[in-house]
C-alpha atoms as a PDB file:
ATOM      1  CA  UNK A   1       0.253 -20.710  22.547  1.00  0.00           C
ATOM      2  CA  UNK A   2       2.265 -23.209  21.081  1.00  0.00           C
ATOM      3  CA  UNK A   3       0.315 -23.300  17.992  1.00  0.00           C
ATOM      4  CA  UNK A   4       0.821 -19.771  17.260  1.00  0.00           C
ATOM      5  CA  UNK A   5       4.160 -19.893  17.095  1.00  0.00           C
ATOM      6  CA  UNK A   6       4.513 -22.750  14.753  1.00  0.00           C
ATOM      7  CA  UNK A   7       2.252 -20.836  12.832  1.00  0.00           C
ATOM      8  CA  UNK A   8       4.025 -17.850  12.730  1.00  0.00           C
ATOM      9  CA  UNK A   9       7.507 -19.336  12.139  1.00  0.00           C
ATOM     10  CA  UNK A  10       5.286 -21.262   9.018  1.00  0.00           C
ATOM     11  CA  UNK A  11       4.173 -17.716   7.834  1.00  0.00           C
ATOM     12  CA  UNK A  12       7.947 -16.747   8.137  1.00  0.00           C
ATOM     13  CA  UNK A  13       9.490 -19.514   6.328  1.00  0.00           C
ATOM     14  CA  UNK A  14       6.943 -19.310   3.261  1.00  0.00           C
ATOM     15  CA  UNK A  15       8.162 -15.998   2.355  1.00  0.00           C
ATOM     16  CA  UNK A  16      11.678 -16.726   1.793  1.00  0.00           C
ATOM     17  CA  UNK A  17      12.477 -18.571  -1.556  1.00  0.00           C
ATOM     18  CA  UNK A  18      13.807 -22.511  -1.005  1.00  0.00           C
ATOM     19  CA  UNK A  19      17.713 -22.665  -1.690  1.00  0.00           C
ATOM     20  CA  UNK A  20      20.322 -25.356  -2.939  1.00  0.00           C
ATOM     21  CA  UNK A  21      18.966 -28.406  -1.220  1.00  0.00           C
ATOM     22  CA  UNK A  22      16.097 -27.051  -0.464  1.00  0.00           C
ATOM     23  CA  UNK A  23      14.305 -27.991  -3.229  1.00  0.00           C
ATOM     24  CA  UNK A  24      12.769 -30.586  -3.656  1.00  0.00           C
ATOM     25  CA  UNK A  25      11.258 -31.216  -7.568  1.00  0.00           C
ATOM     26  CA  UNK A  26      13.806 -33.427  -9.503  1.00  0.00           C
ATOM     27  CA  UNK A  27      13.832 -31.591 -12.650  1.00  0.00           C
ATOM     28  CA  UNK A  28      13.947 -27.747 -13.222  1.00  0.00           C
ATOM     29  CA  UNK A  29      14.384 -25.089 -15.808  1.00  0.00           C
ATOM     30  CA  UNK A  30      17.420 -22.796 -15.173  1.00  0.00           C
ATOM     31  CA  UNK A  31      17.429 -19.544 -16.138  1.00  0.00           C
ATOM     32  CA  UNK A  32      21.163 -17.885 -17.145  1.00  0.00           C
ATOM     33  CA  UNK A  33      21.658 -14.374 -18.558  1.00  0.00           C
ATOM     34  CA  UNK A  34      21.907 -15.795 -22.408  1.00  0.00           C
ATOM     35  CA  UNK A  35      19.414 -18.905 -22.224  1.00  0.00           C
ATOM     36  CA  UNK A  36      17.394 -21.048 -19.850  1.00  0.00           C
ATOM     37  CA  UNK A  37      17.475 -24.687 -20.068  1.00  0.00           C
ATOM     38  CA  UNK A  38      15.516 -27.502 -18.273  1.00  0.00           C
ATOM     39  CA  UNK A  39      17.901 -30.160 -16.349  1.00  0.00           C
ATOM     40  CA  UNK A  40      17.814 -32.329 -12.981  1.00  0.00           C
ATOM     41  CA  UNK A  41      18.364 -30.809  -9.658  1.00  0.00           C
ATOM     42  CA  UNK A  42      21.423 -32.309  -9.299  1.00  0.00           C
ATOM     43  CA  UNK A  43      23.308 -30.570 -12.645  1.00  0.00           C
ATOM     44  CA  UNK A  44      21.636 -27.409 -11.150  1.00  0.00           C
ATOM     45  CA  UNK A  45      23.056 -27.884  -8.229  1.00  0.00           C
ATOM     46  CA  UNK A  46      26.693 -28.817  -9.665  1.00  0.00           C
ATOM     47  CA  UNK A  47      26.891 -25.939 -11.590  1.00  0.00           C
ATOM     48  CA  UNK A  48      25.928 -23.608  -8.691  1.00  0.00           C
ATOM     49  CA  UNK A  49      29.007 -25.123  -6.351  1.00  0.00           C
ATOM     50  CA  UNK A  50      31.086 -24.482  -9.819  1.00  0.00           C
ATOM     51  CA  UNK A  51      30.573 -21.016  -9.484  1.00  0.00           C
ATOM     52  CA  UNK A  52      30.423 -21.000  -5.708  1.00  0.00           C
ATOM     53  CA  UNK A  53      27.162 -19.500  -5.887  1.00  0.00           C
ATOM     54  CA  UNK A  54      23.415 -20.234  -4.523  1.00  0.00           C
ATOM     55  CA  UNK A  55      20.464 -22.081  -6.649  1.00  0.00           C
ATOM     56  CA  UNK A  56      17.131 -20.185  -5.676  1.00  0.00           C
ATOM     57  CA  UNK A  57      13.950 -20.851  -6.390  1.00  0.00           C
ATOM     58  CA  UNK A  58      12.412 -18.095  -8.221  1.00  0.00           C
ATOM     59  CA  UNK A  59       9.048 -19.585  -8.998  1.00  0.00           C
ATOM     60  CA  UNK A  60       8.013 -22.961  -7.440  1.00  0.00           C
ATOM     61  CA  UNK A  61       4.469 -23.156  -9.523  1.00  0.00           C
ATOM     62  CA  UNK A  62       5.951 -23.403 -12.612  1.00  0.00           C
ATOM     63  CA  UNK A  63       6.170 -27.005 -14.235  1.00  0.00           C
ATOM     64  CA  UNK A  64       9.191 -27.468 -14.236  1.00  0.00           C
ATOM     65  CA  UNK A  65      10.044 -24.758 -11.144  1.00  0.00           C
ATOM     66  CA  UNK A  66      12.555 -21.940 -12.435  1.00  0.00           C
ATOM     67  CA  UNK A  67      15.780 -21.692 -10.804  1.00  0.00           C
ATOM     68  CA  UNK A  68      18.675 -19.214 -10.730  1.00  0.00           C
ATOM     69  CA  UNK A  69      22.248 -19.272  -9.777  1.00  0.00           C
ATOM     70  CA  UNK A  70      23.117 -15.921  -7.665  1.00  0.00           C
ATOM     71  CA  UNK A  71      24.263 -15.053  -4.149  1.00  0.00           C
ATOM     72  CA  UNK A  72      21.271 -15.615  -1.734  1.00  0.00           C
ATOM     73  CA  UNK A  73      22.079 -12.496   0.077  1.00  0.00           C
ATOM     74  CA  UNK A  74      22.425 -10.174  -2.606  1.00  0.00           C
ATOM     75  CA  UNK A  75      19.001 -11.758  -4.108  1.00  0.00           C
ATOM     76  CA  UNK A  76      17.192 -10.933  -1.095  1.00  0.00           C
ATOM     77  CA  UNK A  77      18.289  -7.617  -0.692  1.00  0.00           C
ATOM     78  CA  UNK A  78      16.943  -6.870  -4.006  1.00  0.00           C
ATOM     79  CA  UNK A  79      13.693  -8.623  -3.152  1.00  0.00           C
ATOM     80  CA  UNK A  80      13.252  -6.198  -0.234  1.00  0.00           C
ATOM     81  CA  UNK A  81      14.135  -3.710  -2.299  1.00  0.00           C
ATOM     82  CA  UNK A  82      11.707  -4.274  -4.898  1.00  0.00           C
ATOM     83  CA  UNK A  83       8.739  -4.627  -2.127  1.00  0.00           C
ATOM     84  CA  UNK A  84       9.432  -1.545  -0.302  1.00  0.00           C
ATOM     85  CA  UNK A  85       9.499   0.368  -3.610  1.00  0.00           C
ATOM     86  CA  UNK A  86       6.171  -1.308  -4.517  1.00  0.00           C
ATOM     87  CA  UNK A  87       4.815  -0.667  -0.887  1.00  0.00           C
ATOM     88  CA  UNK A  88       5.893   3.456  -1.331  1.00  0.00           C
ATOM     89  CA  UNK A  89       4.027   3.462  -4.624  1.00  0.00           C
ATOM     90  CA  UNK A  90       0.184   2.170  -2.978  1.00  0.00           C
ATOM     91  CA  UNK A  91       0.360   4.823  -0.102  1.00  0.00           C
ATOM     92  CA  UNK A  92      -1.582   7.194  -1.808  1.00  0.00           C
ATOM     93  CA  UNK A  93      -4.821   5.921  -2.102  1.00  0.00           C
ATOM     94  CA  UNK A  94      -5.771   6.129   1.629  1.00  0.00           C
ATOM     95  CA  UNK A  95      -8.743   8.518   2.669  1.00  0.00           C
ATOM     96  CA  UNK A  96      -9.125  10.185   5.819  1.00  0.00           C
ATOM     97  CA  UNK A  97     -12.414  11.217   7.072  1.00  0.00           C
ATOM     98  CA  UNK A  98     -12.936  14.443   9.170  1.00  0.00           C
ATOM     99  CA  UNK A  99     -16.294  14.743  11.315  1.00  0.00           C
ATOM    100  CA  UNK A 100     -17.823  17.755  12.553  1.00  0.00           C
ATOM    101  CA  UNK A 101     -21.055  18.965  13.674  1.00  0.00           C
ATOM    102  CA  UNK A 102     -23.350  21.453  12.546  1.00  0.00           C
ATOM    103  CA  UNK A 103     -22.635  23.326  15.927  1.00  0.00           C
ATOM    104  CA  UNK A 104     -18.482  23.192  15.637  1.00  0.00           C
ATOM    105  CA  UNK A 105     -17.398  26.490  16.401  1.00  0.00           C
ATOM    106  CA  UNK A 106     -14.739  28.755  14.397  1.00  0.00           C
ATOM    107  CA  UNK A 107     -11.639  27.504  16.410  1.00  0.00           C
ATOM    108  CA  UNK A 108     -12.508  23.771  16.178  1.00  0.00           C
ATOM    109  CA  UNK A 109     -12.573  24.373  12.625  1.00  0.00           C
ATOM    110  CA  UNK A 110      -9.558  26.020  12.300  1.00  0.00           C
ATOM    111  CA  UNK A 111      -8.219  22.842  13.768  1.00  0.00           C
ATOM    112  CA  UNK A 112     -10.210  20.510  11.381  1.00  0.00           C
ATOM    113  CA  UNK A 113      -8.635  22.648   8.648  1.00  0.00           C
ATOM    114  CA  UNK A 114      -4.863  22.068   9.755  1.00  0.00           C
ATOM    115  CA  UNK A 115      -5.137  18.341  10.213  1.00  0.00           C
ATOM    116  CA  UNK A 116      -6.910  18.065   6.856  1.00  0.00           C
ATOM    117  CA  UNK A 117      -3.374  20.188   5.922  1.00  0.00           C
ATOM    118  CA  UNK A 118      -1.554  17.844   7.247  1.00  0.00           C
ATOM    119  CA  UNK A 119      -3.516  14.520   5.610  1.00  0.00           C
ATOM    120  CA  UNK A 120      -2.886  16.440   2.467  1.00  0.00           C
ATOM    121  CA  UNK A 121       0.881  16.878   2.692  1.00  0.00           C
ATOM    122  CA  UNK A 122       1.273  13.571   3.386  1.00  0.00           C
ATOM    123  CA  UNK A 123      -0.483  12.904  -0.188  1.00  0.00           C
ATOM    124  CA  UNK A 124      -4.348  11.302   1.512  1.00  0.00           C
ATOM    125  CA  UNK A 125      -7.410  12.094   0.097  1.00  0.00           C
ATOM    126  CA  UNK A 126      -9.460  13.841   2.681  1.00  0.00           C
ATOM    127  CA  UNK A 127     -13.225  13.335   3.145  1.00  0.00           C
ATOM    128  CA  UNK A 128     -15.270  16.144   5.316  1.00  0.00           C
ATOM    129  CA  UNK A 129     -18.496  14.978   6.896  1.00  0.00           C
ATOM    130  CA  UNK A 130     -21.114  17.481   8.505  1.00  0.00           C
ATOM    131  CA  UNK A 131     -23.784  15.693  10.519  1.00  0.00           C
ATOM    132  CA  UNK A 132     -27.124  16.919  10.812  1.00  0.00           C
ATOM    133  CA  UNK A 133     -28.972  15.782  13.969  1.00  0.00           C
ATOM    134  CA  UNK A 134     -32.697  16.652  14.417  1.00  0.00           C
ATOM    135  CA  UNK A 135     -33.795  20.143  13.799  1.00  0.00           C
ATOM    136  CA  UNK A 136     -30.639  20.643  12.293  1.00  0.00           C
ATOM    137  CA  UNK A 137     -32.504  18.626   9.267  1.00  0.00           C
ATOM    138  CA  UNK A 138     -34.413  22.057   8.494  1.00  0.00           C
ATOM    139  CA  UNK A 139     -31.290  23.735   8.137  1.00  0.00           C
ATOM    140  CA  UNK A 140     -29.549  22.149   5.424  1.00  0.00           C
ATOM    141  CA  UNK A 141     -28.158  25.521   3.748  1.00  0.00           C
ATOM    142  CA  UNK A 142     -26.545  26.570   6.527  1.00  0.00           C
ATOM    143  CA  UNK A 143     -24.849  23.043   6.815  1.00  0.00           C
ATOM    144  CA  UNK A 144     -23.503  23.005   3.000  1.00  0.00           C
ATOM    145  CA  UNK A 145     -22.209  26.889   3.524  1.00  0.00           C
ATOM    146  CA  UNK A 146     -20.088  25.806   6.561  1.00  0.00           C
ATOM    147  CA  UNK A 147     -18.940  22.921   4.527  1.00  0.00           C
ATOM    148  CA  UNK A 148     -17.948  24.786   1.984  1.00  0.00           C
ATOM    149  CA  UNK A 149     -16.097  27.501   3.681  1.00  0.00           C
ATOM    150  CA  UNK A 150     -13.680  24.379   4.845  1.00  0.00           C
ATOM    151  CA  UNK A 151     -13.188  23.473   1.175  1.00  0.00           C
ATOM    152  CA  UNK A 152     -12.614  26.943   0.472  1.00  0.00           C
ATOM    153  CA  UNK A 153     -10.020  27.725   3.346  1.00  0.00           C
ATOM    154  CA  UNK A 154      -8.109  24.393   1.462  1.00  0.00           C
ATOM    155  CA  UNK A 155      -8.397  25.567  -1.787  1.00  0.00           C
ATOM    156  CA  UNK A 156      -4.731  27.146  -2.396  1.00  0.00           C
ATOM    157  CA  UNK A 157      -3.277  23.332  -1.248  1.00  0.00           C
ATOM    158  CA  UNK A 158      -6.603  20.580  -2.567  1.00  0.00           C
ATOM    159  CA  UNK A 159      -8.774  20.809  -5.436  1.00  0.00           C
ATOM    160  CA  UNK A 160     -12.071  18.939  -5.059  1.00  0.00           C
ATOM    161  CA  UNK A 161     -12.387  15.388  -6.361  1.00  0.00           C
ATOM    162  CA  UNK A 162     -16.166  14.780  -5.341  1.00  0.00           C
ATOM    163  CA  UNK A 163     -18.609  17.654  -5.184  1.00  0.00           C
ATOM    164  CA  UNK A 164     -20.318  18.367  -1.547  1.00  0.00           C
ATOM    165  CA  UNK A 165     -23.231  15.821  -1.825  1.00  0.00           C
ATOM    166  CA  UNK A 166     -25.940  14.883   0.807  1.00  0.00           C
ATOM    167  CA  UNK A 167     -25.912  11.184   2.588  1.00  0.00           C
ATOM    168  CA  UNK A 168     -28.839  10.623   4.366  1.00  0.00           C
ATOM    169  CA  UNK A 169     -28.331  12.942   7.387  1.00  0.00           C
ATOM    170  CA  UNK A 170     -24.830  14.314   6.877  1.00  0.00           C
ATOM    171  CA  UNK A 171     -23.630  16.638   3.795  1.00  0.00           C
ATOM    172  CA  UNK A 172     -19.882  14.910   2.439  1.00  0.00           C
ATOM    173  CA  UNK A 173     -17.091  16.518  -0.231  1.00  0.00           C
ATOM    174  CA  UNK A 174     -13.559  14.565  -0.835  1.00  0.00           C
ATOM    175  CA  UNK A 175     -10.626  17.093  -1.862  1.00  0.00           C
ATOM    176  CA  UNK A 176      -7.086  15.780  -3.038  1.00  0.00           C
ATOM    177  CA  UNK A 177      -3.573  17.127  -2.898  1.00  0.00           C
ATOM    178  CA  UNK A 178      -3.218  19.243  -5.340  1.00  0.00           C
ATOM    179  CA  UNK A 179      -1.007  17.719  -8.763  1.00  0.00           C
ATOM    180  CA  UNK A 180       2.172  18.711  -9.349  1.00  0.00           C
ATOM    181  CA  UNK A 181       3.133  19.858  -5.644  1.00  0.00           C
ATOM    182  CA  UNK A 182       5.352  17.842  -3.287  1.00  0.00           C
ATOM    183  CA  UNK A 183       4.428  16.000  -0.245  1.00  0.00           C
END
């Protein structure tokens, strides 16, 4: 147990940039509005308590590691900022899959039809599966017809991004939001 922890306050403390004394290389390249220059820690560090400000880290792997005189808190609100922006931006490319059976009656479908509603609002691509099980296998029509009467009951909010297609034992189509409407 006690390893865990060390390892999760390690995970914790490698996310957060080093500060003032913190750093450790003894020469690095600070980076001002107008210019960037490379000096020792210590002139960094002078010229930070000039301007009562913080010296951060902004990129350890460079040789020499860039630095930047700014308020640590105001830095790292921008940071989290920055990542949550990023983090709204790759939502979108999540697929959900919807099963049903060759058997699924009209009111289960209905139901498979609303969630898949619902995945779409929220801007998900939406895969539909039918499975075929045994003597269903000689009824493959009937299989693609109910599969597309569910991409046809989505039509006015989805357009189809992969034609229905046979896999095997199971018939599959993939519908997105529609463009231009709001989720």
């Amino acid at each position: 147990m006690q390893k865990r922890n060390k390892y999760v306050s390690a995970k914790k403390k490698e996310k957060k940039p080093r500060i003032n004394e913190e750093i450790t290389s003894p020469r690095v390249r600070l980076v001002t509005e107008e210019d960037s220059e490379e000096m020792s820690i210590g002139e960094a560090l002078a010229k930070a308590k000039e301007e009562e400000m913080d010296l951060i880290e902004i990129s350890p792997n460079a040789k020499p590691p860039i630095v930047k005189i700014t308020d640590f808190g105001r830095f790292m609100y921008a940071q989290k900022k920055k990542e949550q922006k990023q983090k709204a931006h790759n939502k979108q490319t999540e697929v959900k899959m919807l099963r049903f059976s060759f058997r699924t009656e009209k009111g289960d479908l209905d139901r498979i039809v609303s969630r898949a509603k619902e995945f779409l609002e929220e801007r998900h691509l939406v895969k539909l599966v039918v499975r075929l099980r045994g003597r269903e296998m000689t009824n493959k029509d009937y299989a693609k017809q109910k599969l597309m009467g569910l991409v046809e009951d989505l039509k006015e909010v989805s357009d189809v991004e992969q034609e229905v297609k046979p896999q095997g034992n199971q018939f599959t189509v993939i519908v997105r939001p529609k463009r231009g409407e709001k989720g």
